[in-house]
PDB file of N, CA and C in Angstrom:
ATOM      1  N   UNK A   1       0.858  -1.167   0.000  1.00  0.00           N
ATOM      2  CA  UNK A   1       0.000   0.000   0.000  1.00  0.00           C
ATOM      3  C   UNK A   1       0.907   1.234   0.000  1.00  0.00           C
ATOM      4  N   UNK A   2       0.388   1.985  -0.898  1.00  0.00           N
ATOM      5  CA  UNK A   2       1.055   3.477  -1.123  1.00  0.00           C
ATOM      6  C   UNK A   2       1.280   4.302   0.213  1.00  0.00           C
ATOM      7  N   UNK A   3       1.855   5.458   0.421  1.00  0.00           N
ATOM      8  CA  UNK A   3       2.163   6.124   1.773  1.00  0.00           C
ATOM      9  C   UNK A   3       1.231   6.915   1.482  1.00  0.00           C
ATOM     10  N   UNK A   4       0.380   7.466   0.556  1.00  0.00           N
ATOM     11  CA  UNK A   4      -0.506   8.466   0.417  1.00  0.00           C
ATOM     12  C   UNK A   4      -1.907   7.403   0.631  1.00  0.00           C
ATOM     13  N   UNK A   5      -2.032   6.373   0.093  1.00  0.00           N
ATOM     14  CA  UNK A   5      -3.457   5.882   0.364  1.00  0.00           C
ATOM     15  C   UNK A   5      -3.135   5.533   1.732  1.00  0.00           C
ATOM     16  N   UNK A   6      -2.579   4.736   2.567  1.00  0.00           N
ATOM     17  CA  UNK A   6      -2.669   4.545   3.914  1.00  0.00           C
ATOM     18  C   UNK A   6      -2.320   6.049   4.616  1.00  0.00           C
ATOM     19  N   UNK A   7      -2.319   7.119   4.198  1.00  0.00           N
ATOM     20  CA  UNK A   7      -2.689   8.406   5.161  1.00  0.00           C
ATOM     21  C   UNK A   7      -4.083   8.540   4.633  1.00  0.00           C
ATOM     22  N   UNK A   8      -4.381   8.418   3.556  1.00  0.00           N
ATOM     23  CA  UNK A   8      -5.723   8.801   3.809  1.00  0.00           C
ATOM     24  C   UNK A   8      -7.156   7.859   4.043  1.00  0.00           C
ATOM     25  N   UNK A   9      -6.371   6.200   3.867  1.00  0.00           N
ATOM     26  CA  UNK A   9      -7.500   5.188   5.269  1.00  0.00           C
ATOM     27  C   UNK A   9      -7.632   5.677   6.524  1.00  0.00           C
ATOM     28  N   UNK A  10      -6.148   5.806   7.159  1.00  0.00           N
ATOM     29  CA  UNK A  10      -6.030   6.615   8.401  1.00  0.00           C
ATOM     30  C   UNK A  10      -6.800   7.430   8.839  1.00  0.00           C
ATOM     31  N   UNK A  11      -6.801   8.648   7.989  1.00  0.00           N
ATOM     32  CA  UNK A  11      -7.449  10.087   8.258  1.00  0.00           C
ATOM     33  C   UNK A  11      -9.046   9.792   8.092  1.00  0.00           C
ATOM     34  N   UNK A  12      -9.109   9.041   7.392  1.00  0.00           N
ATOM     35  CA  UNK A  12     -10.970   8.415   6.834  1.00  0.00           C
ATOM     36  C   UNK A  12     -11.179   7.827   8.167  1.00  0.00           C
ATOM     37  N   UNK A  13     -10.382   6.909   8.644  1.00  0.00           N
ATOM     38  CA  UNK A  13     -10.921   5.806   9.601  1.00  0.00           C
ATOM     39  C   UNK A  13     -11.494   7.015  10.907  1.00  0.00           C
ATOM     40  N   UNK A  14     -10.447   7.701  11.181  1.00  0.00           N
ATOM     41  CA  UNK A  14     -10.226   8.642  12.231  1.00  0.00           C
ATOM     42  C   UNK A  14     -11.792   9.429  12.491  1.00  0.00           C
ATOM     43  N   UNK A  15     -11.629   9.821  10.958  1.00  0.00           N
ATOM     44  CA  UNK A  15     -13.063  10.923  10.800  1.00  0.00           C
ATOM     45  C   UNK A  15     -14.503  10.037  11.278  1.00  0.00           C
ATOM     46  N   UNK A  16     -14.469   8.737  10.629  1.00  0.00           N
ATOM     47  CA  UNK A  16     -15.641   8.412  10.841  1.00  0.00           C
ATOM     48  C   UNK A  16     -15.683   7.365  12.196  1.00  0.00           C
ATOM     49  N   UNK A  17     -14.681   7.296  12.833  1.00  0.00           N
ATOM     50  CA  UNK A  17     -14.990   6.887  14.333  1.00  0.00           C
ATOM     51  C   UNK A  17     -15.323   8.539  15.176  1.00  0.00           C
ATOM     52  N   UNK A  18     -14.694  10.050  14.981  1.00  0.00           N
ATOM     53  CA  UNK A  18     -14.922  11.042  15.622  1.00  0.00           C
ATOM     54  C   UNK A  18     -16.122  11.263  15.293  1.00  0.00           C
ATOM     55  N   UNK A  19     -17.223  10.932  14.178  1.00  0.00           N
ATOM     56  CA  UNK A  19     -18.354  11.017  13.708  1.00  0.00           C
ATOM     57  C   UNK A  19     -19.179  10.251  14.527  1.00  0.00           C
ATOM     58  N   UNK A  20     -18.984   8.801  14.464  1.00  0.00           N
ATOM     59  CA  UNK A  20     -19.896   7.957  14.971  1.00  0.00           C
ATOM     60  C   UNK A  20     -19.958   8.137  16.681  1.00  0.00           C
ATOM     61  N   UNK A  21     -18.824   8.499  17.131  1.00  0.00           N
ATOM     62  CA  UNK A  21     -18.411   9.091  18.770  1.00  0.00           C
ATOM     63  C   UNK A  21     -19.693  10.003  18.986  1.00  0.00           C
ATOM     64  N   UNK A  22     -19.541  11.032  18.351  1.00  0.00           N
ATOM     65  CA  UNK A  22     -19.994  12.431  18.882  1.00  0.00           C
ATOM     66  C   UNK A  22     -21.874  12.523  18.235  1.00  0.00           C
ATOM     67  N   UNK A  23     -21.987  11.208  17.143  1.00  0.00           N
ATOM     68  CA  UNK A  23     -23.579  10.474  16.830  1.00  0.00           C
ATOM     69  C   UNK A  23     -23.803   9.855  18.325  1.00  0.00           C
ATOM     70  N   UNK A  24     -23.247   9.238  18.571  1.00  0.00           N
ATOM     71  CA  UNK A  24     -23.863   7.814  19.510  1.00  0.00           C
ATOM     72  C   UNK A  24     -23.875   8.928  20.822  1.00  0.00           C
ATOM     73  N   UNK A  25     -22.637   9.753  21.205  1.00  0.00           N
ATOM     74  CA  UNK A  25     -23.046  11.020  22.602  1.00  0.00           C
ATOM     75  C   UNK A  25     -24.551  12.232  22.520  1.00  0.00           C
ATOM     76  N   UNK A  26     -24.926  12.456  21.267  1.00  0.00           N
ATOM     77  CA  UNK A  26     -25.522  13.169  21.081  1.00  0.00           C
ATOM     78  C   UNK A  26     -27.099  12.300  21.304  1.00  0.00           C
ATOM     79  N   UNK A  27     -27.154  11.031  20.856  1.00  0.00           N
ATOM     80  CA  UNK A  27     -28.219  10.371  21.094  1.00  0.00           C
ATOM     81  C   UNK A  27     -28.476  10.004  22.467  1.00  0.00           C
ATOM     82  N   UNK A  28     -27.630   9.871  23.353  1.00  0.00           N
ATOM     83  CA  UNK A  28     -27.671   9.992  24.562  1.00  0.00           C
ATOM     84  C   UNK A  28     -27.931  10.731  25.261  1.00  0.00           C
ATOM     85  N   UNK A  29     -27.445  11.626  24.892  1.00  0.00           N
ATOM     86  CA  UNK A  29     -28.161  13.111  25.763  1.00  0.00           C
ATOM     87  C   UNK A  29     -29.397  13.536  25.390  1.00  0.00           C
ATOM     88  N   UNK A  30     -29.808  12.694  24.227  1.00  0.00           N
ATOM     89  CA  UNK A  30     -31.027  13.219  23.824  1.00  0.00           C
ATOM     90  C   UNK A  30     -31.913  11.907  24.378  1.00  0.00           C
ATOM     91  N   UNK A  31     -31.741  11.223  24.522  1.00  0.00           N
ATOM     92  CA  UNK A  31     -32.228  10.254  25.568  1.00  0.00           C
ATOM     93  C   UNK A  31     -32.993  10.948  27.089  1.00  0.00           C
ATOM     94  N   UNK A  32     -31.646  11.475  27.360  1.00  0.00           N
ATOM     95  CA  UNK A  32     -32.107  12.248  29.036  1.00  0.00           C
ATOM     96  C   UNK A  32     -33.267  13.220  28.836  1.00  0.00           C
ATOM     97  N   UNK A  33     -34.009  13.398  27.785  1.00  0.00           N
ATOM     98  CA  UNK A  33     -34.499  14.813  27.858  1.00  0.00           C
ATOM     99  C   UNK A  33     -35.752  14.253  27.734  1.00  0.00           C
ATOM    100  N   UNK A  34     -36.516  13.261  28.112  1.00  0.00           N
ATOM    101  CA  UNK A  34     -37.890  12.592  27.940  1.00  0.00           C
ATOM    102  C   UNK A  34     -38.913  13.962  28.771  1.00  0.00           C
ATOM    103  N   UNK A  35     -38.249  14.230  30.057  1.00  0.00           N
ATOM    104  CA  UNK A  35     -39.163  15.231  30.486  1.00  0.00           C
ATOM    105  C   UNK A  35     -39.381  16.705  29.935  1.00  0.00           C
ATOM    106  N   UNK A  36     -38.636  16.976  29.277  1.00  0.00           N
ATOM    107  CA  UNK A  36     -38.745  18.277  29.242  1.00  0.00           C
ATOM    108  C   UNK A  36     -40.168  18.151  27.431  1.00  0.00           C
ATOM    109  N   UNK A  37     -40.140  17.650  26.509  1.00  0.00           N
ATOM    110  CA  UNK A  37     -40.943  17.270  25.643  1.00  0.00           C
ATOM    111  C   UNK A  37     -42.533  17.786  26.327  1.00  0.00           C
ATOM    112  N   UNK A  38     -43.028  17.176  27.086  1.00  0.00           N
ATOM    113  CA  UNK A  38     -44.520  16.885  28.195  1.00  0.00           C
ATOM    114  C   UNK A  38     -44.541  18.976  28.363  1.00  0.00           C
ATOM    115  N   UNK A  39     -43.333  19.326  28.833  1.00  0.00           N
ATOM    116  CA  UNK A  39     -43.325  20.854  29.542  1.00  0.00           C
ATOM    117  C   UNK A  39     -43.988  21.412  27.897  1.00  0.00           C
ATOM    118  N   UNK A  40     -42.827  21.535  27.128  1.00  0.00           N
ATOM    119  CA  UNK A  40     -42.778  22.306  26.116  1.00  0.00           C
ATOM    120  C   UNK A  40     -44.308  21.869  24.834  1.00  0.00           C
ATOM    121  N   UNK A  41     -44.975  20.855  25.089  1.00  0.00           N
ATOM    122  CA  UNK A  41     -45.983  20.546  24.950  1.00  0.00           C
ATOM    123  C   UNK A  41     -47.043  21.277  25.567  1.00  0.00           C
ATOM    124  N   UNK A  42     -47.071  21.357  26.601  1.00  0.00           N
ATOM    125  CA  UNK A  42     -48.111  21.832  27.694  1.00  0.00           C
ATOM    126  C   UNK A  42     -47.779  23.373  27.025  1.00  0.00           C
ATOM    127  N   UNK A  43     -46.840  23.795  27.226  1.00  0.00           N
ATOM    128  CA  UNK A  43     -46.478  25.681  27.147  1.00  0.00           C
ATOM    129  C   UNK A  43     -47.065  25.830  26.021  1.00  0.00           C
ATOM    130  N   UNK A  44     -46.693  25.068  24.825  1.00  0.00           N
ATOM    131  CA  UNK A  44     -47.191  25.602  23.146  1.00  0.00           C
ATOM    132  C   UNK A  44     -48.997  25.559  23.043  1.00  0.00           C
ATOM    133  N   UNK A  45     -49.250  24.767  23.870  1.00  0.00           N
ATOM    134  CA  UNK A  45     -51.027  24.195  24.477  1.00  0.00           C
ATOM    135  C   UNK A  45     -51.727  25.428  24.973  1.00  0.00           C
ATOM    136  N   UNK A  46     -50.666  26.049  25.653  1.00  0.00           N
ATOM    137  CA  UNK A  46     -51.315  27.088  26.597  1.00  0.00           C
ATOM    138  C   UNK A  46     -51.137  28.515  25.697  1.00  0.00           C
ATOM    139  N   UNK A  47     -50.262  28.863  24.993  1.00  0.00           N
ATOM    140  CA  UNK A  47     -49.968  29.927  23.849  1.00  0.00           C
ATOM    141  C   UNK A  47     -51.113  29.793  22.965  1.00  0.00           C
ATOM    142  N   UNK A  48     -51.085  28.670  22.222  1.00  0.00           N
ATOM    143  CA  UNK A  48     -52.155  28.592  21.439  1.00  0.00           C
ATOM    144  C   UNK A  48     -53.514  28.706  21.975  1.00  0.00           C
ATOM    145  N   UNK A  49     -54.437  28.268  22.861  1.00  0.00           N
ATOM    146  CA  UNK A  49     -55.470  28.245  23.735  1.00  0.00           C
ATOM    147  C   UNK A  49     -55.369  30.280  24.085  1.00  0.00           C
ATOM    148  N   UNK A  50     -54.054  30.590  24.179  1.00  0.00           N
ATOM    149  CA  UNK A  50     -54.182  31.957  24.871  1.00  0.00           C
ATOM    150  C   UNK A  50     -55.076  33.032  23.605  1.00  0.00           C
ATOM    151  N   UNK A  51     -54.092  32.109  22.386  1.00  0.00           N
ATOM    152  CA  UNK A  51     -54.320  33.188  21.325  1.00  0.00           C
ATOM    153  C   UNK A  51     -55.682  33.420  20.836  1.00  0.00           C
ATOM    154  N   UNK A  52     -56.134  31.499  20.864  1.00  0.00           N
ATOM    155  CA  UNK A  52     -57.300  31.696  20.367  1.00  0.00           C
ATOM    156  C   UNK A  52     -58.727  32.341  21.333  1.00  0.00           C
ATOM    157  N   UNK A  53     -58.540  32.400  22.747  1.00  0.00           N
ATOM    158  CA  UNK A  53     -59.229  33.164  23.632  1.00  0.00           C
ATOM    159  C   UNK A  53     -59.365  34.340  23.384  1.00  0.00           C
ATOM    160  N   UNK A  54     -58.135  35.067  22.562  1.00  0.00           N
ATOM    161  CA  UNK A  54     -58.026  36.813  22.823  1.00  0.00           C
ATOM    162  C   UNK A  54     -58.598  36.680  21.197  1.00  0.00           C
ATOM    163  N   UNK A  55     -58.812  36.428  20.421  1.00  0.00           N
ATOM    164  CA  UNK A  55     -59.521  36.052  19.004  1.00  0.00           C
ATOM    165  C   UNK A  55     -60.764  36.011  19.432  1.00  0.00           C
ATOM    166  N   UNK A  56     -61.346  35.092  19.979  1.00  0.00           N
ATOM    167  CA  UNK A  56     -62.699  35.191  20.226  1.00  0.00           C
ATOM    168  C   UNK A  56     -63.200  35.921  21.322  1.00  0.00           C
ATOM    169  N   UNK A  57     -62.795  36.230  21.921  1.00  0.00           N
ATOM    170  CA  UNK A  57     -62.931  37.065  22.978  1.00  0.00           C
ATOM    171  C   UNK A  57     -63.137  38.574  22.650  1.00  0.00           C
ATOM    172  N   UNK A  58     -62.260  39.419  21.557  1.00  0.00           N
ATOM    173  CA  UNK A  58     -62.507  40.588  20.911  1.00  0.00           C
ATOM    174  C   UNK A  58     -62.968  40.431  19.264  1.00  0.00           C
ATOM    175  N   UNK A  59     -63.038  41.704  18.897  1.00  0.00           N
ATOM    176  CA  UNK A  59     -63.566  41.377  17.979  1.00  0.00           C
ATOM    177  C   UNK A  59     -62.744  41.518  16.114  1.00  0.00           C
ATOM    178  N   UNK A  60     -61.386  41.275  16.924  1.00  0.00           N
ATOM    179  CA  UNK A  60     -60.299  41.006  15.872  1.00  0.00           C
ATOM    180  C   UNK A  60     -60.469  39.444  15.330  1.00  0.00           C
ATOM    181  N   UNK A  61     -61.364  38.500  15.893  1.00  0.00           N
ATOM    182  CA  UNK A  61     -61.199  37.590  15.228  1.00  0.00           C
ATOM    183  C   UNK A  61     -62.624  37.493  13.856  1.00  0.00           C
ATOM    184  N   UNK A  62     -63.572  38.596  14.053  1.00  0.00           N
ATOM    185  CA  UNK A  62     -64.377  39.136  12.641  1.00  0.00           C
ATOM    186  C   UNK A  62     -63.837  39.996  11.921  1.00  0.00           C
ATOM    187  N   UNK A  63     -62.999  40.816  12.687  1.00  0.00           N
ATOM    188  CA  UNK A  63     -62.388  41.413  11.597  1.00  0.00           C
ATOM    189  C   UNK A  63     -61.120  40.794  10.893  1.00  0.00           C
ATOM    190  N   UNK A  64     -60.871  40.008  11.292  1.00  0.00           N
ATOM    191  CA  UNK A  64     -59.527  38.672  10.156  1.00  0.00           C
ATOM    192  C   UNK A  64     -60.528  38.395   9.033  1.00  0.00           C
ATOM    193  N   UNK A  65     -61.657  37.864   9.571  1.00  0.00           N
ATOM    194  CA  UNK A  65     -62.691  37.095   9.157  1.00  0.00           C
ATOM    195  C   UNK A  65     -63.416  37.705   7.654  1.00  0.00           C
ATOM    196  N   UNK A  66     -63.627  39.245   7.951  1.00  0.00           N
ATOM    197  CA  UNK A  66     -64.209  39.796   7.251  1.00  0.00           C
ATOM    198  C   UNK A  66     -62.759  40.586   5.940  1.00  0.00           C
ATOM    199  N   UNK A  67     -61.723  40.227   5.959  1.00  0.00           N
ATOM    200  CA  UNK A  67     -60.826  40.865   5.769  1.00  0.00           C
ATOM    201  C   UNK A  67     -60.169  39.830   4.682  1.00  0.00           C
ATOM    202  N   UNK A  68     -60.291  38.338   5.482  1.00  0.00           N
ATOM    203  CA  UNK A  68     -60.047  37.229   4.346  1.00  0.00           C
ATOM    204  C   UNK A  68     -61.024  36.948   3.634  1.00  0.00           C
ATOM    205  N   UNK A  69     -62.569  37.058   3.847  1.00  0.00           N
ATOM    206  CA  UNK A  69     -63.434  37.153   2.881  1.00  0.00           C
ATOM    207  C   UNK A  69     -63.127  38.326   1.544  1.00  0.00           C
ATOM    208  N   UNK A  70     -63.358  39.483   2.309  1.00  0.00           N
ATOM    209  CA  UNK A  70     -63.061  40.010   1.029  1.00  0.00           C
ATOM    210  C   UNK A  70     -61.736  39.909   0.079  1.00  0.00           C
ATOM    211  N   UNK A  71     -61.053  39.673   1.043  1.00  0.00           N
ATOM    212  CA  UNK A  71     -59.565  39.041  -0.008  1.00  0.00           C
ATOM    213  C   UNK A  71     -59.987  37.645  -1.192  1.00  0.00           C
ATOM    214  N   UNK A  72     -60.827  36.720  -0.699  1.00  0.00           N
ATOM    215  CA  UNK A  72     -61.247  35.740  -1.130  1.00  0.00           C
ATOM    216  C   UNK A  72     -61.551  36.178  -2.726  1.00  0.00           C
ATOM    217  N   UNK A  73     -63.160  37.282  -2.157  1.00  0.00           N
ATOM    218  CA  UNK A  73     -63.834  37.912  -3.455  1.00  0.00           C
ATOM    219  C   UNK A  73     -63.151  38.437  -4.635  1.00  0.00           C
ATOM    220  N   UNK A  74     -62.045  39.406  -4.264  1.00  0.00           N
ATOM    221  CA  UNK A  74     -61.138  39.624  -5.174  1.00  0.00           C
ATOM    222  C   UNK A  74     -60.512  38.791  -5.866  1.00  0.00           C
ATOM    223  N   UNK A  75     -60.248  37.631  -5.380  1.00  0.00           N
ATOM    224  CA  UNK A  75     -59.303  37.113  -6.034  1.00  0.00           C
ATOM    225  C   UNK A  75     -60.306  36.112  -7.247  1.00  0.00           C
ATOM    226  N   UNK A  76     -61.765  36.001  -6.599  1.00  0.00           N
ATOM    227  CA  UNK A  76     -62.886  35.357  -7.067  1.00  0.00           C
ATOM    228  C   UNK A  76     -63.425  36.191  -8.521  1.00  0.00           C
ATOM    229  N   UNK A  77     -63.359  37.473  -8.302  1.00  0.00           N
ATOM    230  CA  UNK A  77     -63.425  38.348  -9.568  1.00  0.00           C
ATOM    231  C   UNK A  77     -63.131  38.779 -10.664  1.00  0.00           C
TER     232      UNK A  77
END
C-alpha cells in the first residue's frame, strides 16, 4: 500500500470513528431529555389556547374574518 493511500485510510478511519463518537453522545443526551418534551408541549397548548381566547374574545377575530373574505372575493373576480 502506497504512503498516500494509507494516510488517507487513516485520516478516513479517524473521521468516521470522531463522527460515529460524537452520533452515539448526542443520542444519549437526547435520551435524558424525555421530560422536558410533556413541559414544552403543555407551554405551546397554553400559547395557542391563549391566542385563540383573545380572538374570540374581541372582535379582531371578525375582523380577520371579514378581511379574508373580502380578499377571497377579489381574487374570485
Amino acid at each position: 500500500m502506497s504512503d498516500l493511500m494509507l494516510k488517507t485510510a487513516v485520516a478516513t478511519k479517524v473521521r468516521v470513528n470522531g463522527w460515529k463518537n460524537t452520533t452515539v453522545e448526542a443520542m444519549q443526551r437526547r435520551a435524558a431529555d424525555k421530560g422536558q418534551t410533556a413541559v414544552e408541549y403543555l407551554g405551546i397548548i397554553a400559547v395557542v389556547v391563549a391566542i385563540v381566547l383573545a380572538i374570540t374574545g374581541t372582535s379582531i377575530g371578525s375582523t380577520i374574518l371579514d378581511r379574508i373574505t373580502n380578499l377571497i372575493n377579489r381574487v374570485g373576480n
